[in-house]
PDB file of N, CA and C in Angstrom:
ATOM      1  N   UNK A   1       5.677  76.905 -31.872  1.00  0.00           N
ATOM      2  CA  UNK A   1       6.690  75.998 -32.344  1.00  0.00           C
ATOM      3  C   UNK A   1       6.207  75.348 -33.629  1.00  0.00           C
ATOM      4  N   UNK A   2       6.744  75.502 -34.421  1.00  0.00           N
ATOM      5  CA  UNK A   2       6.435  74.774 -35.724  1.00  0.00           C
ATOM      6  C   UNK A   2       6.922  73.091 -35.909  1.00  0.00           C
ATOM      7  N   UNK A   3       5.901  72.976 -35.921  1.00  0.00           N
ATOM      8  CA  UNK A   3       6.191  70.963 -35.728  1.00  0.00           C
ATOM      9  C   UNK A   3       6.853  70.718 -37.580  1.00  0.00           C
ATOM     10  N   UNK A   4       6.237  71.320 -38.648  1.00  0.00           N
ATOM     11  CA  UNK A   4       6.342  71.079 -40.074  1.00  0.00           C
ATOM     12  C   UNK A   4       8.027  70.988 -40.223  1.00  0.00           C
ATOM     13  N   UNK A   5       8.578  70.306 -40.264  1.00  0.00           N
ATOM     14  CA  UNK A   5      10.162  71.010 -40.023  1.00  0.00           C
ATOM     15  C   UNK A   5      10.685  69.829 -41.301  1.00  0.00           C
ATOM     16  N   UNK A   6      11.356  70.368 -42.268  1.00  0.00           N
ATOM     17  CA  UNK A   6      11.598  69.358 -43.126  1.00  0.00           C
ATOM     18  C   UNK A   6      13.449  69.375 -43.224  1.00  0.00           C
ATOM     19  N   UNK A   7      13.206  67.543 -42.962  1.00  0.00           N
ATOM     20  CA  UNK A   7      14.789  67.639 -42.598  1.00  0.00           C
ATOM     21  C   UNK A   7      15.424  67.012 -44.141  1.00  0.00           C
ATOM     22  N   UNK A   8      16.517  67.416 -44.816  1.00  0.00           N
ATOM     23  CA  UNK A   8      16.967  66.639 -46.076  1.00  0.00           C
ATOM     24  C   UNK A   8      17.852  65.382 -45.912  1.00  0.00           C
ATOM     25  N   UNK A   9      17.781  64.620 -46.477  1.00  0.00           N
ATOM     26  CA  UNK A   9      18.110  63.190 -46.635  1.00  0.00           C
ATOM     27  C   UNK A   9      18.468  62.862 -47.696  1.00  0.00           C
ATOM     28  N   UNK A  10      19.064  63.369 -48.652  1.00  0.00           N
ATOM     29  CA  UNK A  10      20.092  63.070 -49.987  1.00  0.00           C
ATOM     30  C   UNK A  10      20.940  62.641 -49.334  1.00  0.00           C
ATOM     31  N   UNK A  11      21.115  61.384 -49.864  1.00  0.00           N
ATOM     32  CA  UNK A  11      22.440  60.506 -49.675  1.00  0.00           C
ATOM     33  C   UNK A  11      23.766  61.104 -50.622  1.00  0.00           C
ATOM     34  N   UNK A  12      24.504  60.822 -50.023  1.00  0.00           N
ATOM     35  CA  UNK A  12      25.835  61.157 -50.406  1.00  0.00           C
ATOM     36  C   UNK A  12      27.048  60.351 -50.710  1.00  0.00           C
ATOM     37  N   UNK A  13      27.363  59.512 -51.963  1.00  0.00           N
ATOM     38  CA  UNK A  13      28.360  58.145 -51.750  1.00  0.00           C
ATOM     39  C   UNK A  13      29.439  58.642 -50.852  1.00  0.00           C
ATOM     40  N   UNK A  14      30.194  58.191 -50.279  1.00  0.00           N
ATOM     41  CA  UNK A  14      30.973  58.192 -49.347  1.00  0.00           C
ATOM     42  C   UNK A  14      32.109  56.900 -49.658  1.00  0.00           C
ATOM     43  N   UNK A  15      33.506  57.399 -49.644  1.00  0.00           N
ATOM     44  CA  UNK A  15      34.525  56.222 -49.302  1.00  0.00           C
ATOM     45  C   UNK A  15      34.794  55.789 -47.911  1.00  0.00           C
ATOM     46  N   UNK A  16      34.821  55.024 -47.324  1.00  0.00           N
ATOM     47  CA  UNK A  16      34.917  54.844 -46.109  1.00  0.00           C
ATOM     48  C   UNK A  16      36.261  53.777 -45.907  1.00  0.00           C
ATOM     49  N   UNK A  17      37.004  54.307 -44.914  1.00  0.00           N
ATOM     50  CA  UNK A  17      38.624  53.542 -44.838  1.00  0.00           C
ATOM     51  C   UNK A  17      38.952  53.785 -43.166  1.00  0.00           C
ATOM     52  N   UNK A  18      39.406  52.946 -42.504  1.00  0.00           N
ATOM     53  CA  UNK A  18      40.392  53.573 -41.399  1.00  0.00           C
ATOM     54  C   UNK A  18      41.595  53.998 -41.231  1.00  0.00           C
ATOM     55  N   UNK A  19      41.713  55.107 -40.519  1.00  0.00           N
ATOM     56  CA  UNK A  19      43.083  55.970 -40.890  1.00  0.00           C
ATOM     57  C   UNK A  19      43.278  55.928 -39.081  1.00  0.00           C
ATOM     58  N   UNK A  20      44.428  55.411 -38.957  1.00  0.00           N
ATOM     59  CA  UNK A  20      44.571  55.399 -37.364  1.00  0.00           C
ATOM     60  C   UNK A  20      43.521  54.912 -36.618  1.00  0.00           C
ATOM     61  N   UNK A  21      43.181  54.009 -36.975  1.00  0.00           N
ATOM     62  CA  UNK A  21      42.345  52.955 -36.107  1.00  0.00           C
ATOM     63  C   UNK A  21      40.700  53.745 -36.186  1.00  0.00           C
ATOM     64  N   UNK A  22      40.306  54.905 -37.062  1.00  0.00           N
ATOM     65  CA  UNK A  22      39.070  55.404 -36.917  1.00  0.00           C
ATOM     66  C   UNK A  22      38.679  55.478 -38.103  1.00  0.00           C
ATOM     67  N   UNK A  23      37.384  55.262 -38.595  1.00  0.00           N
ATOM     68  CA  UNK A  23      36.355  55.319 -39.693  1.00  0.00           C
ATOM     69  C   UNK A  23      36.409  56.603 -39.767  1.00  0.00           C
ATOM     70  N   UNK A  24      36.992  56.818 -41.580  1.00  0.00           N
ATOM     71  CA  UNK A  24      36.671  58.311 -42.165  1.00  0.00           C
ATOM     72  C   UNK A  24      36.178  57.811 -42.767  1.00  0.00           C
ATOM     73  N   UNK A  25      34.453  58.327 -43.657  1.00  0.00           N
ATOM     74  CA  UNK A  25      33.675  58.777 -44.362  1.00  0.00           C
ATOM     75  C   UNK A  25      34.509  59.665 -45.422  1.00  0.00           C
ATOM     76  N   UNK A  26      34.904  59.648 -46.752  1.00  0.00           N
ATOM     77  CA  UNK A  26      35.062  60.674 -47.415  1.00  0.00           C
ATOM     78  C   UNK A  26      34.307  60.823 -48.939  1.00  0.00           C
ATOM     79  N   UNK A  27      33.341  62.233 -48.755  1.00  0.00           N
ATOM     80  CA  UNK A  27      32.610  62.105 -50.022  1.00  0.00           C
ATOM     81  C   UNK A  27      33.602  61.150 -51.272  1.00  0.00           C
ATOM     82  N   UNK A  28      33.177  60.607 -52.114  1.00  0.00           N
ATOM     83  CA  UNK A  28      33.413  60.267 -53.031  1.00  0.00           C
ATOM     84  C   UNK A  28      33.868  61.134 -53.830  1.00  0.00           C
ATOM     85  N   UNK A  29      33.551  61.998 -54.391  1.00  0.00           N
ATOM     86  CA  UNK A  29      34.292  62.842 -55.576  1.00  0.00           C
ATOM     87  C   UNK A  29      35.261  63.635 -55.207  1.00  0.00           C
ATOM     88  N   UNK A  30      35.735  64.063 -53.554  1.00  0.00           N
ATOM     89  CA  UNK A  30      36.633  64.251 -53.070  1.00  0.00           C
ATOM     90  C   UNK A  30      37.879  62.880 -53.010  1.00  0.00           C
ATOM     91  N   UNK A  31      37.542  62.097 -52.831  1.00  0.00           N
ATOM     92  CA  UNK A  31      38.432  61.051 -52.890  1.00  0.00           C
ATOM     93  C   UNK A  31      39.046  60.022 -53.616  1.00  0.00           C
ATOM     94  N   UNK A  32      37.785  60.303 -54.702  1.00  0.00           N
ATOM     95  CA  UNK A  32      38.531  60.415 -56.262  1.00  0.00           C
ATOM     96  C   UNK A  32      39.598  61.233 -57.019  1.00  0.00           C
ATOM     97  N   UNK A  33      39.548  62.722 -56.456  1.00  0.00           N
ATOM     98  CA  UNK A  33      40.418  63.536 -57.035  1.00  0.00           C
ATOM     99  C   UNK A  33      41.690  63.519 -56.325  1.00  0.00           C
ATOM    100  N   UNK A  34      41.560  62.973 -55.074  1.00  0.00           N
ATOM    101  CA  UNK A  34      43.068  62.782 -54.420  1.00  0.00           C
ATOM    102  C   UNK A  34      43.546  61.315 -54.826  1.00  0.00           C
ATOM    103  N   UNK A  35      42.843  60.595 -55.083  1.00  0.00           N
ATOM    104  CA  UNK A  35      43.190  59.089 -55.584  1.00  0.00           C
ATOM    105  C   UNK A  35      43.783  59.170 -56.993  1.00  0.00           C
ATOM    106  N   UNK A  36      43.097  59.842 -57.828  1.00  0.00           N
ATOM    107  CA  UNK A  36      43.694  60.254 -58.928  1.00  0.00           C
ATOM    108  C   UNK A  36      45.204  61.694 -59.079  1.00  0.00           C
ATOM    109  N   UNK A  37      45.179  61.906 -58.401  1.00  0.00           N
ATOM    110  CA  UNK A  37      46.170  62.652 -58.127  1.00  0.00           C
ATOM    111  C   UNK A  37      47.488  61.970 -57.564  1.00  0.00           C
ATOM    112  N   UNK A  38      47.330  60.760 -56.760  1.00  0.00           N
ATOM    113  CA  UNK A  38      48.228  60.188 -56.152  1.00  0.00           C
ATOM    114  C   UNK A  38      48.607  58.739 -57.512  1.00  0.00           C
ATOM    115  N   UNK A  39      47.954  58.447 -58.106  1.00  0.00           N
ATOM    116  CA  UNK A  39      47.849  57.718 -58.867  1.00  0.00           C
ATOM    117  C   UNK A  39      48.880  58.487 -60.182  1.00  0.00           C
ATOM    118  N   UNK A  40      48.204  59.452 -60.452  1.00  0.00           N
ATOM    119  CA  UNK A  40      49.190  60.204 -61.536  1.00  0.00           C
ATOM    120  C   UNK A  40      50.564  60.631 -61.388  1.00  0.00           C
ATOM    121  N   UNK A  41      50.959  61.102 -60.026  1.00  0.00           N
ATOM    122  CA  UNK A  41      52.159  61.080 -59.602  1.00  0.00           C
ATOM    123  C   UNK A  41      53.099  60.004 -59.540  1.00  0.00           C
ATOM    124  N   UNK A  42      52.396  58.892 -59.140  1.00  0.00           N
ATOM    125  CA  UNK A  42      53.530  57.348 -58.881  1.00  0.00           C
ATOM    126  C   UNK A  42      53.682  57.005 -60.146  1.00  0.00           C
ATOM    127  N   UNK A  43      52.671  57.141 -61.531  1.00  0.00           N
ATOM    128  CA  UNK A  43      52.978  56.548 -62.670  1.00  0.00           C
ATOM    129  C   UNK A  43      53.672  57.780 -62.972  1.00  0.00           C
ATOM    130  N   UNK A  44      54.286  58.786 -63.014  1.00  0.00           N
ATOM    131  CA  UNK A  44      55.373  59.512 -63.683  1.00  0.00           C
ATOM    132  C   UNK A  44      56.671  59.299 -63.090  1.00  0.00           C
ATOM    133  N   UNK A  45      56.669  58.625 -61.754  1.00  0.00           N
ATOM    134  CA  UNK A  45      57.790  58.074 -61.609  1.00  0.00           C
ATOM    135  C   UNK A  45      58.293  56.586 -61.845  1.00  0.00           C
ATOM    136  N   UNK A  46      57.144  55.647 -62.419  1.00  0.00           N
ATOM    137  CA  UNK A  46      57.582  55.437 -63.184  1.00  0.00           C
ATOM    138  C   UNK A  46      59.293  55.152 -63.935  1.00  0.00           C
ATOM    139  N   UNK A  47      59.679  53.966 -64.169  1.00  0.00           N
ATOM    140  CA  UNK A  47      60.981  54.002 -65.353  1.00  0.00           C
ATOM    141  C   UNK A  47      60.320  53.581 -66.724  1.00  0.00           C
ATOM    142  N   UNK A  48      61.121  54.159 -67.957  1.00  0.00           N
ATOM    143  CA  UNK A  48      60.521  53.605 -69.041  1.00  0.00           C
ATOM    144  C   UNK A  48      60.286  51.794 -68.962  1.00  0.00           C
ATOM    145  N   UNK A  49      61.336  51.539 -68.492  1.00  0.00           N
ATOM    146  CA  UNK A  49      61.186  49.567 -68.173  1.00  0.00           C
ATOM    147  C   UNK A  49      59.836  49.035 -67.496  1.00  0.00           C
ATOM    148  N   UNK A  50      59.545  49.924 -66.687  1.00  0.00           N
ATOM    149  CA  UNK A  50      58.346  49.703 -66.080  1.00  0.00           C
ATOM    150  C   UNK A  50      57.356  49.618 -66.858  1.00  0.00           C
ATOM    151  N   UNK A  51      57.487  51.072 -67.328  1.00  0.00           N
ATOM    152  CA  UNK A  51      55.951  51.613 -68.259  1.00  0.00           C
ATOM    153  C   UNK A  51      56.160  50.463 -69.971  1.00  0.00           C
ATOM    154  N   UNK A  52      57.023  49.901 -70.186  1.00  0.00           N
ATOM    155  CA  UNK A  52      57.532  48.498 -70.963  1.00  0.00           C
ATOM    156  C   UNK A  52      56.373  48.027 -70.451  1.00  0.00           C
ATOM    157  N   UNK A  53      56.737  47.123 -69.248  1.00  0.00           N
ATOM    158  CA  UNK A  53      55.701  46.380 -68.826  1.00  0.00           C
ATOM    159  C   UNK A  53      54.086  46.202 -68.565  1.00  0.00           C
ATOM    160  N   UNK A  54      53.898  47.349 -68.714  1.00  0.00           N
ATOM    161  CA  UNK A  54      52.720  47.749 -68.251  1.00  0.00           C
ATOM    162  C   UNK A  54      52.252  48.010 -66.816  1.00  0.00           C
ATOM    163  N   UNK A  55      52.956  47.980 -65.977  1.00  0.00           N
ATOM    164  CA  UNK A  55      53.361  48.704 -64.528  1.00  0.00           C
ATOM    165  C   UNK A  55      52.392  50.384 -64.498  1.00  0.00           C
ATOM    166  N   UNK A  56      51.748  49.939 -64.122  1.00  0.00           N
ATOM    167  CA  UNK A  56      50.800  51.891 -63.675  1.00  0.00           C
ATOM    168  C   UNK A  56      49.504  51.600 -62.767  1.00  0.00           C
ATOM    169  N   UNK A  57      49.504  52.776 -61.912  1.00  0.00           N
ATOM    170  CA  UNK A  57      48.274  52.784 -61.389  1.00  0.00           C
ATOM    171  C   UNK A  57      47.573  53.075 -61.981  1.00  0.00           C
ATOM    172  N   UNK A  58      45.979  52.083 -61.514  1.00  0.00           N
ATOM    173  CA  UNK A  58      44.586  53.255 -62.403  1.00  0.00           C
ATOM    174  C   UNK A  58      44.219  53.939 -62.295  1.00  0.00           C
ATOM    175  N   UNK A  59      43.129  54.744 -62.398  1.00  0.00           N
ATOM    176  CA  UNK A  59      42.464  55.913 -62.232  1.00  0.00           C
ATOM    177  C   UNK A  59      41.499  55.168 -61.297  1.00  0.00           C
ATOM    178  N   UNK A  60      40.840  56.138 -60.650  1.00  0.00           N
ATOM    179  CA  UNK A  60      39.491  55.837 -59.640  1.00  0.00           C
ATOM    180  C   UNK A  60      38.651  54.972 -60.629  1.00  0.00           C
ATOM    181  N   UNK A  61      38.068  55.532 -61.524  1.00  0.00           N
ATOM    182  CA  UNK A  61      37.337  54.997 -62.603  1.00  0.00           C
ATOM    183  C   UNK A  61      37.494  53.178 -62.704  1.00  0.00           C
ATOM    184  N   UNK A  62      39.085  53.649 -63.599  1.00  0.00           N
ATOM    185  CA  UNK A  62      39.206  52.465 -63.632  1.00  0.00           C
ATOM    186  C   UNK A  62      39.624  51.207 -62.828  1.00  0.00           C
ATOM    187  N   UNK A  63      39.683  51.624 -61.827  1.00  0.00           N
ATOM    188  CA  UNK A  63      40.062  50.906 -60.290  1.00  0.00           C
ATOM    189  C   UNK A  63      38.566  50.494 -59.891  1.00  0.00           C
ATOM    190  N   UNK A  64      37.493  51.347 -59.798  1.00  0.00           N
ATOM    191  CA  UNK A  64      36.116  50.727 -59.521  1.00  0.00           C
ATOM    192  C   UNK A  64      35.927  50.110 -60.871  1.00  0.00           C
ATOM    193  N   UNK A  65      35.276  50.138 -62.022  1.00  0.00           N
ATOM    194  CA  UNK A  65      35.656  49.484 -62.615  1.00  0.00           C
ATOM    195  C   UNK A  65      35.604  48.111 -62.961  1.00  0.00           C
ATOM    196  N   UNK A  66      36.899  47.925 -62.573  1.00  0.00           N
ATOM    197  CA  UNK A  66      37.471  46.453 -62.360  1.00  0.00           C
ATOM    198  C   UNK A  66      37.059  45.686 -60.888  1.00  0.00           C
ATOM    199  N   UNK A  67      36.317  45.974 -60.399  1.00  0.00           N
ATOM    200  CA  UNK A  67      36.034  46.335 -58.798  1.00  0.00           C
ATOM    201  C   UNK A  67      36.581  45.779 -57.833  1.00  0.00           C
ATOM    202  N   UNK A  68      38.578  46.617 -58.160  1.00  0.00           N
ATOM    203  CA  UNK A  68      38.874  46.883 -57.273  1.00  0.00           C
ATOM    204  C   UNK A  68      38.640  47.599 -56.080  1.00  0.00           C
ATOM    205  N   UNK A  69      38.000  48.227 -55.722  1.00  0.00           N
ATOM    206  CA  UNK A  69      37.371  49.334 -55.225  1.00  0.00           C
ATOM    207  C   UNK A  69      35.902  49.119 -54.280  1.00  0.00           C
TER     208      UNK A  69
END
């Protein structure tokens, strides 16, 4: 039996949220690209009156950032 056994331990950022009452873990750069994806969609709907105002979601980026996030 080989005792030498090397286990890896790179951390991984993680978003963490509850979705139906249970803790999801979701890598970070996965949940950036759906955050930004959902983000880009609501600002194209959008009305010009809105986008007047300055009415838009941010990007992941700029949502941490500001640390919203």
């Amino acid at each position: 039996m080989d005792s030498n056994k090397c286990i890896s331990t790179t951390a991984t950022a993680v978003v963490a949220n509850y979705l139906n009452g249970t803790l999801v873990e979701t890598p970070e750069p996965v949940y950036e690209r759906a955050f930004n994806a959902w983000a880009r969609a609501w600002n194209r709907s959008l009305s010009g009156e809105e986008r007047k105002k300055g009415h838009h979601c941010p990007t992941f980026a700029e949502a941490r950032e500001a640390g919203d996030l």
